[in-house]
C-alpha atoms as a PDB file:
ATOM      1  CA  UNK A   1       2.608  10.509   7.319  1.00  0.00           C
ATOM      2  CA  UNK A   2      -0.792   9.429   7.892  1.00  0.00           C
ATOM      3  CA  UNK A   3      -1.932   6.407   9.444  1.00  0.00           C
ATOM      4  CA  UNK A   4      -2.637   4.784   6.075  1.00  0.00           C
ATOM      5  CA  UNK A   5       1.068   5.419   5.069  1.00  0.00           C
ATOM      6  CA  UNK A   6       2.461   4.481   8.260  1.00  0.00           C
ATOM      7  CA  UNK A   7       0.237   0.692   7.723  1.00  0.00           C
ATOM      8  CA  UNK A   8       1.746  -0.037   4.672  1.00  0.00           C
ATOM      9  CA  UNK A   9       5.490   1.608   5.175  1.00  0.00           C
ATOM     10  CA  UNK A  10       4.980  -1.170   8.665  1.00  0.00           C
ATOM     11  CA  UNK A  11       3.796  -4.312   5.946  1.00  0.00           C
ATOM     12  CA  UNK A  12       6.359  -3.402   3.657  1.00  0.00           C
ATOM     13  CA  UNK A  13       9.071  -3.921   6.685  1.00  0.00           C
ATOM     14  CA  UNK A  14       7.384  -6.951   7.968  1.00  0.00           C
ATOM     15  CA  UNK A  15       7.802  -8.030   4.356  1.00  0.00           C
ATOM     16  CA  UNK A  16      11.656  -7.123   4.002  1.00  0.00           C
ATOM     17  CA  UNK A  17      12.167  -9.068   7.295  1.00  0.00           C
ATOM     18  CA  UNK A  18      10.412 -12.340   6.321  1.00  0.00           C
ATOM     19  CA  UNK A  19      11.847 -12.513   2.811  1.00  0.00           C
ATOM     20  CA  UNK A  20      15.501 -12.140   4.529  1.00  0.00           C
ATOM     21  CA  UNK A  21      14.138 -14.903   6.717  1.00  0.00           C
ATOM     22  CA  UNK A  22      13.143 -17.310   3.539  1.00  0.00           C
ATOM     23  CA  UNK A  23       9.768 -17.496   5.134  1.00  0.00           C
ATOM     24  CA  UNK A  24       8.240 -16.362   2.123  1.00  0.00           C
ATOM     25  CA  UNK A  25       4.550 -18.125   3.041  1.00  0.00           C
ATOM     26  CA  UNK A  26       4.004 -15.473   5.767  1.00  0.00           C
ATOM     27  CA  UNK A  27       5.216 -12.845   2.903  1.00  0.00           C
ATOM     28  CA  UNK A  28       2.722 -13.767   0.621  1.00  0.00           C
ATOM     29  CA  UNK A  29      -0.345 -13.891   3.353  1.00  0.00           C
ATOM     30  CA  UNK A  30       0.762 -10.210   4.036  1.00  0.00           C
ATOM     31  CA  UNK A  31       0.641  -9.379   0.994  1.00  0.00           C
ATOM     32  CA  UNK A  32      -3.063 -10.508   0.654  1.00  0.00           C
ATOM     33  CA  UNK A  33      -3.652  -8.450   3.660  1.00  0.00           C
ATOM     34  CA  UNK A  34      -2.037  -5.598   2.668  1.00  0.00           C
ATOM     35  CA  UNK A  35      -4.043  -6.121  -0.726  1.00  0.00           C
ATOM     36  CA  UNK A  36      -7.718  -6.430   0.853  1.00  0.00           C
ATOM     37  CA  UNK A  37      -6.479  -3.378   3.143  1.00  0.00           C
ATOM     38  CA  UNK A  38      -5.968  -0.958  -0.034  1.00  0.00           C
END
């Protein structure tokens, strides 16, 4: 995988993690990130 691959395979984890968590307010600011990254 490349490094753009490996970025969003890592946000997509970080993602998984902090829904199981409930803190979906961190979710959604990565998914800006990852958003404005793409």
């Amino acid at each position: 995988m490349d490094r753009y691959s490996e970025a969003l395979a890592l946000l997509n984890r970080v993602q998984e993690l902090m829904a199981e968590e409930g803190d979906t307010l961190v979710g959604a600011n990565l998914s800006i990130v990852s958003h404005r990254v793409v």
